[in-house]
C-alpha atoms as a PDB file:
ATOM      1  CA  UNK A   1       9.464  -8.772   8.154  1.00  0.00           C
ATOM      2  CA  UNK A   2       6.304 -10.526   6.732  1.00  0.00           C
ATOM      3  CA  UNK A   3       5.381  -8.232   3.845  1.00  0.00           C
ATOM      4  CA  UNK A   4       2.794  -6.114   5.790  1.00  0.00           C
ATOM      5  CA  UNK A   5       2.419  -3.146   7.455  1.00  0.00           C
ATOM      6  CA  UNK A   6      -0.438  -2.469  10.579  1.00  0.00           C
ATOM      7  CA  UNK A   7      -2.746   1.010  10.397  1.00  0.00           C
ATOM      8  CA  UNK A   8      -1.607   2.861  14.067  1.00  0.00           C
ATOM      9  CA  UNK A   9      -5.075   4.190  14.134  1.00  0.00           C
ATOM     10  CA  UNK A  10      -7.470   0.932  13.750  1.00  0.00           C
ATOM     11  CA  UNK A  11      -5.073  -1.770  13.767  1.00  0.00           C
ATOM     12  CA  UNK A  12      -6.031  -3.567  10.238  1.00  0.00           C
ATOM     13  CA  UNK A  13      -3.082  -5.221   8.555  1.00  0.00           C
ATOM     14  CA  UNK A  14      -2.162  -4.703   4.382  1.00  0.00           C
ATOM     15  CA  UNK A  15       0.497  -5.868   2.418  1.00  0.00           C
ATOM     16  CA  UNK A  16       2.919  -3.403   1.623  1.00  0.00           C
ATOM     17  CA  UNK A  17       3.131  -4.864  -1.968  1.00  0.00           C
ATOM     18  CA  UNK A  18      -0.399  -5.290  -3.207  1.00  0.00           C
ATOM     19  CA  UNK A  19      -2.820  -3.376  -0.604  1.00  0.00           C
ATOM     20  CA  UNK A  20      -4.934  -6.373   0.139  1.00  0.00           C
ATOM     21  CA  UNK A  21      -6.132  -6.341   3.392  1.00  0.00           C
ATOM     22  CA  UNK A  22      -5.058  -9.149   5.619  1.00  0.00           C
ATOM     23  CA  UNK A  23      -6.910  -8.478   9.266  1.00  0.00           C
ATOM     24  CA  UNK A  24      -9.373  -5.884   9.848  1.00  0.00           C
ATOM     25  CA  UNK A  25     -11.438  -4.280  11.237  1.00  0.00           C
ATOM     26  CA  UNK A  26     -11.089  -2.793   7.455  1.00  0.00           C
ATOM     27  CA  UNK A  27     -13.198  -4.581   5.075  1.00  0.00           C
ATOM     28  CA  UNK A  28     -11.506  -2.864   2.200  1.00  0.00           C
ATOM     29  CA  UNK A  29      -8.363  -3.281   0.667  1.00  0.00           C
ATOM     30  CA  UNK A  30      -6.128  -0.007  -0.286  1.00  0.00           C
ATOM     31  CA  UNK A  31      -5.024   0.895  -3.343  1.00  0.00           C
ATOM     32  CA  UNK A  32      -1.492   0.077  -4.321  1.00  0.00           C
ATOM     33  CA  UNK A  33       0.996   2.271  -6.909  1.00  0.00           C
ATOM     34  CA  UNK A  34       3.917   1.774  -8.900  1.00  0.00           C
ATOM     35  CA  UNK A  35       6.373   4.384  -8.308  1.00  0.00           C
ATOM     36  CA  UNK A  36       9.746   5.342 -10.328  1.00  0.00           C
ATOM     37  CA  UNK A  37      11.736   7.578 -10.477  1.00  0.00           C
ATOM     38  CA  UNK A  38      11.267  10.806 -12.686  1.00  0.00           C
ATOM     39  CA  UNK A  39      13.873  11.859 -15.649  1.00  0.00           C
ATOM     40  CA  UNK A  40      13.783  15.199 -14.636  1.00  0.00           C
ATOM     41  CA  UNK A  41      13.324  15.209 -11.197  1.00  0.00           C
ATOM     42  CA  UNK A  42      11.137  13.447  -8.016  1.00  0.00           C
ATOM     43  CA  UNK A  43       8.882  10.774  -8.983  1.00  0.00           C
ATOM     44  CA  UNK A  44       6.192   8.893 -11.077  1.00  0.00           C
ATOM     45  CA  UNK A  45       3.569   7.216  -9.591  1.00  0.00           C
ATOM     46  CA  UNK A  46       0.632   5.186 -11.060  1.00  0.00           C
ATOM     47  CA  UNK A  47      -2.007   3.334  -9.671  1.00  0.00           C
ATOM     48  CA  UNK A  48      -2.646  -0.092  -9.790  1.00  0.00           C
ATOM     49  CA  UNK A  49      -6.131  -1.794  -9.780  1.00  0.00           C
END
């Protein structure tokens, strides 16, 4: 595995770690998150620029 994961719809390629894009047809890269786990319960995510 390379890092990336390909959209089933439109075929652009991101990396799974930071969102950038790395083929399109996208010209935009997606916003990325850092998740943890919750104290109580579930968990916490926050985005990333």
């Amino acid at each position: 595995m390379d890092g990336c994961i390909d959209c089933p719809w439109h075929g652009s390629r991101f990396e799974i770690g930071t969102g950038r894009r790395r083929r399109g047809p996208t010209v935009y890269d997606q916003p990325h998150f850092e998740v943890r786990l919750a104290e109580a319960a579930g968990y916490e995510a926050r985005r990333v620029s």
